[in-house]
C-alpha atoms as a PDB file:
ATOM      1  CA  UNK A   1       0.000   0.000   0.000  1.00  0.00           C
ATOM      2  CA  UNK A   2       2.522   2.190   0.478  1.00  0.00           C
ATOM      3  CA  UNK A   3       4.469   1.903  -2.311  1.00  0.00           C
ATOM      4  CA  UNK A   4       1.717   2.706  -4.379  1.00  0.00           C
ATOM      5  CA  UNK A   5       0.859   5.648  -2.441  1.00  0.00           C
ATOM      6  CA  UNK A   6       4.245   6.579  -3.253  1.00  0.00           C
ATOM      7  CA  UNK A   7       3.733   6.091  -6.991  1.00  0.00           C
ATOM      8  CA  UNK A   8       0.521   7.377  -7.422  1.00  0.00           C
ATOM      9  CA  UNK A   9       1.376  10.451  -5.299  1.00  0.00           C
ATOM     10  CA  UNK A  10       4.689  11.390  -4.172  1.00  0.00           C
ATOM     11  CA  UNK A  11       6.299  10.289  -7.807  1.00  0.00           C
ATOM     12  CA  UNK A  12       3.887  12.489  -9.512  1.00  0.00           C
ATOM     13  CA  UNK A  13       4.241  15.734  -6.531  1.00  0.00           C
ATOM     14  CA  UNK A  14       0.888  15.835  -5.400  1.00  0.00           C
ATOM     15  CA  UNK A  15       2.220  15.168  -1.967  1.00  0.00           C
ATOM     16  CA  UNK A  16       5.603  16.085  -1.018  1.00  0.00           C
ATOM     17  CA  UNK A  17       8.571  12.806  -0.812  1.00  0.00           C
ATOM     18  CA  UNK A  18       8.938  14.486   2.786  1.00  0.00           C
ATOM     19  CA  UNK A  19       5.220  12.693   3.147  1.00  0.00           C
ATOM     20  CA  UNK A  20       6.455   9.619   1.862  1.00  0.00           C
ATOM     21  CA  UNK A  21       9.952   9.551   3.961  1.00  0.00           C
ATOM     22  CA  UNK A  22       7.293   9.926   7.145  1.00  0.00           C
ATOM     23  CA  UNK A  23       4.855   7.627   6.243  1.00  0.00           C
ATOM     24  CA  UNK A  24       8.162   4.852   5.791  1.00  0.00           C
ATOM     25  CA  UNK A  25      10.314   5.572   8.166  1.00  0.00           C
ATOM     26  CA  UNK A  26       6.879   5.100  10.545  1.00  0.00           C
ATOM     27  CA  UNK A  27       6.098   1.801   8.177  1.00  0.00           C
ATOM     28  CA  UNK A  28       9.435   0.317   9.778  1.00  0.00           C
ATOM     29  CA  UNK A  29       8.636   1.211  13.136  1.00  0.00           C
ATOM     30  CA  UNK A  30       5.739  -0.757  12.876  1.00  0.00           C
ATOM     31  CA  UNK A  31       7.447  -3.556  11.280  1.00  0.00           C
ATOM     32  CA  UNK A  32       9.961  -3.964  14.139  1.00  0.00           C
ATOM     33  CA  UNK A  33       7.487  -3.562  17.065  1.00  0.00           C
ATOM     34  CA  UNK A  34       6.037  -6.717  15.350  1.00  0.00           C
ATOM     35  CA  UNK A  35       9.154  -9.095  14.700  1.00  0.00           C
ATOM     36  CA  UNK A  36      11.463  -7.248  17.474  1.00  0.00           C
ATOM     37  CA  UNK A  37      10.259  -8.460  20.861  1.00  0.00           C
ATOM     38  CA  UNK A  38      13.057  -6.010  22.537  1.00  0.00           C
ATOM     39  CA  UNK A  39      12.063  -2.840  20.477  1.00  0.00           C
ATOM     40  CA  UNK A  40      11.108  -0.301  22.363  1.00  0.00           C
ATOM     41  CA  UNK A  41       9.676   3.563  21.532  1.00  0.00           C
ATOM     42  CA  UNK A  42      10.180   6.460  23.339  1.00  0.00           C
ATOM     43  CA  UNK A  43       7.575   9.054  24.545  1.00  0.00           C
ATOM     44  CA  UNK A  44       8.855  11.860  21.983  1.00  0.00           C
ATOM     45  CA  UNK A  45       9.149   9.413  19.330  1.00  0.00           C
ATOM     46  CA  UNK A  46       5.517   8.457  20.013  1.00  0.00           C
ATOM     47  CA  UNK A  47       4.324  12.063  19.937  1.00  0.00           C
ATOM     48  CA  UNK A  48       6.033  12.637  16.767  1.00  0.00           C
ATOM     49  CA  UNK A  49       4.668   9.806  14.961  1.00  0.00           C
ATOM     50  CA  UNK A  50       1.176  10.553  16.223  1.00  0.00           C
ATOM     51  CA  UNK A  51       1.677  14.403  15.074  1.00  0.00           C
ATOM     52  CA  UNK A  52       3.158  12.986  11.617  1.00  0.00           C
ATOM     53  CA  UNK A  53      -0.313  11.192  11.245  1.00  0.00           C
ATOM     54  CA  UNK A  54      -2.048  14.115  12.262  1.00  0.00           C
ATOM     55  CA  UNK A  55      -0.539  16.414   9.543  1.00  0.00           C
ATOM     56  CA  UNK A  56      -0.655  13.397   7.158  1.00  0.00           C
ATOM     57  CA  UNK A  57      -4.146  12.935   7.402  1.00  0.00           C
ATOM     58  CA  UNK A  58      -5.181  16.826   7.383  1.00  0.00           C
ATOM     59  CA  UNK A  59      -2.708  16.812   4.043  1.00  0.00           C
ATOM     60  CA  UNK A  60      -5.582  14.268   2.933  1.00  0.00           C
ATOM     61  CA  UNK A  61      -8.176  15.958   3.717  1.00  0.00           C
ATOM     62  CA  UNK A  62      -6.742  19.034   2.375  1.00  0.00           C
ATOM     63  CA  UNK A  63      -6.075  17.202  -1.133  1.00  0.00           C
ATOM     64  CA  UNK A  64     -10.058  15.462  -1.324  1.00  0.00           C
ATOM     65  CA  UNK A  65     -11.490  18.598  -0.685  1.00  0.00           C
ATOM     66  CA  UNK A  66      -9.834  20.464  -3.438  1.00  0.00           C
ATOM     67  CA  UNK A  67     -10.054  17.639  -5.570  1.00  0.00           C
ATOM     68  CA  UNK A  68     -13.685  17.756  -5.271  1.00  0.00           C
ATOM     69  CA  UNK A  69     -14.248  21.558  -5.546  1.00  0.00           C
END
C-alpha cells in the first residue's frame, strides 16, 4: 500500500517525498514492534509519529477537498 501511495502520489508531486519519507520511516517502526520483541519507543518518538499522522491525514483531507471543488 505504500508503495503505491508513493507512486501514485509522491512520484507524480501531489504530496511532497517528505510525506512519503514519514509515512516509511513510521512503516518500519511498525514492522519492528512486530518481529522485534526487545524494540522499544520512546515518549517523543511516540508524539512525533502521532503528530506525523495528524498532519498526514489533514494533508488528505486538504487534497479530497480540493479535488472535489
Amino acid at each position: 500500500m505504500i508503495t503505491i501511495f508513493s507512486k501514485q502520489f509522491v512520484k507524480t508531486g501531489i504530496f511532497s517525498g517528505e510525506i512519503g519519507k514519514q509515512i516509511n520511516k513510521i512503516f518500519e517502526m511498525r514492522q519492528s514492534s512486530d518481529y522485534n520483541f526487545d524494540f522499544e519507543i520512546t515518549f517523543d518518538t511516540a508524539i512525533n509519529t502521532l503528530n506525523t499522522g495528524k498532519s498526514f491525514v489533514e494533508t488528505l483531507f486538504t487534497y479530497i477537498k480540493n479535488k472535489n471543488s
